[in-house]
Protein backbone atom coordinates (compact mmCIF):
# COMPACT_ATOMS: atom_id res chain seq x y z
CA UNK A 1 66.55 33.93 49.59
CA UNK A 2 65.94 37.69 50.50
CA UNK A 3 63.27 38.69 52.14
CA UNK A 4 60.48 40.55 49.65
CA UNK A 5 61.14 44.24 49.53
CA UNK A 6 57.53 44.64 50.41
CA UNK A 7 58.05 42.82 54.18
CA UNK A 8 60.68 45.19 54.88
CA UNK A 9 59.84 48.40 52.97
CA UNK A 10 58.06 49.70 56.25
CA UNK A 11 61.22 49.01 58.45
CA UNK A 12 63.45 50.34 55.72
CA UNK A 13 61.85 53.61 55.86
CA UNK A 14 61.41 53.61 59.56
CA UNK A 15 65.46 54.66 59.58
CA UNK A 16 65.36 56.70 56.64
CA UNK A 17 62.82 58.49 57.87
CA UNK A 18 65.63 59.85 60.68
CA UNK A 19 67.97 60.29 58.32
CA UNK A 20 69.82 57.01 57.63
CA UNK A 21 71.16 57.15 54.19
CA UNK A 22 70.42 53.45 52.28
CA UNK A 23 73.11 51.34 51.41
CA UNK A 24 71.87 48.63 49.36
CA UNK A 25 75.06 47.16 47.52
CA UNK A 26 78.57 46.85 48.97
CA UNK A 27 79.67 49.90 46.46
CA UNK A 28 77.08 52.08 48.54
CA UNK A 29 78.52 50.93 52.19
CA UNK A 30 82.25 51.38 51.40
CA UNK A 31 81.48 55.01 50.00
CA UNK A 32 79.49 55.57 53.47
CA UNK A 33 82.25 54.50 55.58
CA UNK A 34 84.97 56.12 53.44
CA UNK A 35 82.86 59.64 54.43
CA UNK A 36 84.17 61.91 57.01
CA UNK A 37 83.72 62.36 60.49
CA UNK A 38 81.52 59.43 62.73
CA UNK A 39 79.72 57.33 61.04
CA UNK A 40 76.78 54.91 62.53
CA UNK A 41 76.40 51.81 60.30
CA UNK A 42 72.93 49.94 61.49
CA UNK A 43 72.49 46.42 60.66
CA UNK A 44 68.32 46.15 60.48
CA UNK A 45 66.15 43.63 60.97
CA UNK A 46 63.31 42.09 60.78
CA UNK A 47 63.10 41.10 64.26
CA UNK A 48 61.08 41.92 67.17
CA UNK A 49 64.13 43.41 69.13
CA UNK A 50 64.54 45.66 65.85
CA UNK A 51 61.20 47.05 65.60
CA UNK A 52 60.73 47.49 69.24
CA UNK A 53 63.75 48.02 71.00
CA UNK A 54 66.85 48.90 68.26
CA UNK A 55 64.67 51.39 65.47
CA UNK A 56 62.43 53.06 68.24
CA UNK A 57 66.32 53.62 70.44
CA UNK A 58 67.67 55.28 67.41
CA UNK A 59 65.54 57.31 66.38
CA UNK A 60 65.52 58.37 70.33
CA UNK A 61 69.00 58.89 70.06
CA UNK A 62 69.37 60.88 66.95
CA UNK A 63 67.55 63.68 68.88
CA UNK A 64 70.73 64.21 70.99
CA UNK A 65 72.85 67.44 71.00
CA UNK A 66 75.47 65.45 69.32
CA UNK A 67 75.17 62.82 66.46
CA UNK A 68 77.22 60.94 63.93
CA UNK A 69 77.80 62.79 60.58
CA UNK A 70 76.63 60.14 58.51
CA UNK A 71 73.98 57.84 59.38
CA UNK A 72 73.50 54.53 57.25
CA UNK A 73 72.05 51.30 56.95
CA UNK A 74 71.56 48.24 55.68
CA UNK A 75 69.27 45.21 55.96
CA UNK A 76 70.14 41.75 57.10
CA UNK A 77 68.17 39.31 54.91
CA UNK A 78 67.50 41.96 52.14
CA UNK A 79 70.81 43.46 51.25
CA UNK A 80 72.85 40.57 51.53
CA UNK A 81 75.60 41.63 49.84
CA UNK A 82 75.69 45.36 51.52
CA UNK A 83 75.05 43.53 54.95
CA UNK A 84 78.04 41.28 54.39
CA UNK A 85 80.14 44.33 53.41
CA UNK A 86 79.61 46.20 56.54
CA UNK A 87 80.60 43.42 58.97
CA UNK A 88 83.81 43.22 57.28
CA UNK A 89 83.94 46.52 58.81
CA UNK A 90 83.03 45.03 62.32
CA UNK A 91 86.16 42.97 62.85
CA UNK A 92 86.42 41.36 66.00
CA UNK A 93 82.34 41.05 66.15
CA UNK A 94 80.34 37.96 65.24
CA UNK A 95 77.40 38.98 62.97
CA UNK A 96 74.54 40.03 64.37
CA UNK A 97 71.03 42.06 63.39
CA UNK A 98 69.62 44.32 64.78
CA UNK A 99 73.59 46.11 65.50
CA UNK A 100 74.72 49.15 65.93
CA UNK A 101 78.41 50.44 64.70
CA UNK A 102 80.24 53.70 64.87
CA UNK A 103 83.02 53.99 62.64
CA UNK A 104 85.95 56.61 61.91
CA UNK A 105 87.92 56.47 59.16
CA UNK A 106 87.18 53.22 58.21
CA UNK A 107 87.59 51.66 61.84
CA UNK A 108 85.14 50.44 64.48
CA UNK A 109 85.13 52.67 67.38
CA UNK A 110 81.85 51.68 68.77
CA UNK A 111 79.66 48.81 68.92
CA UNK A 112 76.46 47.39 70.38
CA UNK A 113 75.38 43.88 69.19
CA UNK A 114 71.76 42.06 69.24
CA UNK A 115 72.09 40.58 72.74
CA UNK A 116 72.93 44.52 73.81
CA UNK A 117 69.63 45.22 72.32
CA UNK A 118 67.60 42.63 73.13
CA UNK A 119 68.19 42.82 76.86
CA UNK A 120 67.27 46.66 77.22
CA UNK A 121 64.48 48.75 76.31
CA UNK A 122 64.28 51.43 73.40
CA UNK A 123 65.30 54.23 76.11
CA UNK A 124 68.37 52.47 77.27
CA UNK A 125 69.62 52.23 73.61
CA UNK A 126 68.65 55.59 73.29
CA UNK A 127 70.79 56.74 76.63
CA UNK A 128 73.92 54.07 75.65
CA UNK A 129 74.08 55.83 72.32
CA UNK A 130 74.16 59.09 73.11
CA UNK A 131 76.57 58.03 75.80
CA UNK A 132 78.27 56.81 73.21
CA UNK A 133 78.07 60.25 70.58
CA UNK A 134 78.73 62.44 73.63
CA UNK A 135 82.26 60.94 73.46
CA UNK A 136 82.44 59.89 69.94
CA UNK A 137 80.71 62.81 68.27
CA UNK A 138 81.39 66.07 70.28
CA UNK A 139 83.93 68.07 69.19
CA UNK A 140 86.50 68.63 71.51
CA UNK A 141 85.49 71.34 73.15
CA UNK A 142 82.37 69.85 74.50
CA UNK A 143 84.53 66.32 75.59
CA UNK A 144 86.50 68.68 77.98
């Protein structure tokens, strides 16, 4: 059973309030991943390693020079269905919430699962992702 949209309203809009874009059914993640450029899929969660570690990191992140072009998400334990649609994305991966995905074109380029989160602190996600969009998300004339 899902958890009640009113437990995880507050987490929801924690991302959206930095921009993710909502993807709620597995119609809305396959037209997210199908968009251009990087994109960061986020698997949320409820848990502690989410709220203090994975949303805090993100948001952190997103203030970087260089950023995905789309960023999404979806909720383990809410959107089921939209959750369950993204891993497919995440082949190779077992699934895992909080994560962290960059995709191009439909492929994983990038990932950082829960026990990546849960054994750093919000500024280490913060400095592995923009790691990460400094070679993922520059164009090429910064990568040089």
């Amino acid at each position: 059973m899902p958890y009640p949209e009113y437990l995880v309203a507050p987490m929801r809009q924690e991302l959206v309030d930095v921009g993710a874009r909502e993807c709620r059914t597995p119609a809305d993640v396959d037209a997210v991943v199908a968009s251009p450029g990087v994109v960061m899929m986020v698997v949320n969660s409820v848990c502690g390693c989410a709220a203090g570690k994975a949303r805090p990191g993100i948001a952190e992140a997103l203030k970087h020079a260089h950023t995905p072009d789309v960023v999404a998400t979806v909720f383990a334990g809410a959107d089921v269905e939209a959750t369950d649609r993204a891993r497919q994305y995440f082949s190779g991966f077992p699934p895992s919430s909080p994560s962290i995905a960059l995709l191009r074109d439909g492929k994983l380029i990038y990932m950082i699962e829960r026990r990546d989160i849960e054994s750093r602190t919000a500024g280490a996600i913060a400095d592995q992702l923009t790691m990460a969009f400094d070679k993922f998300c520059a164009p090429a004339s910064a990568q040089a």
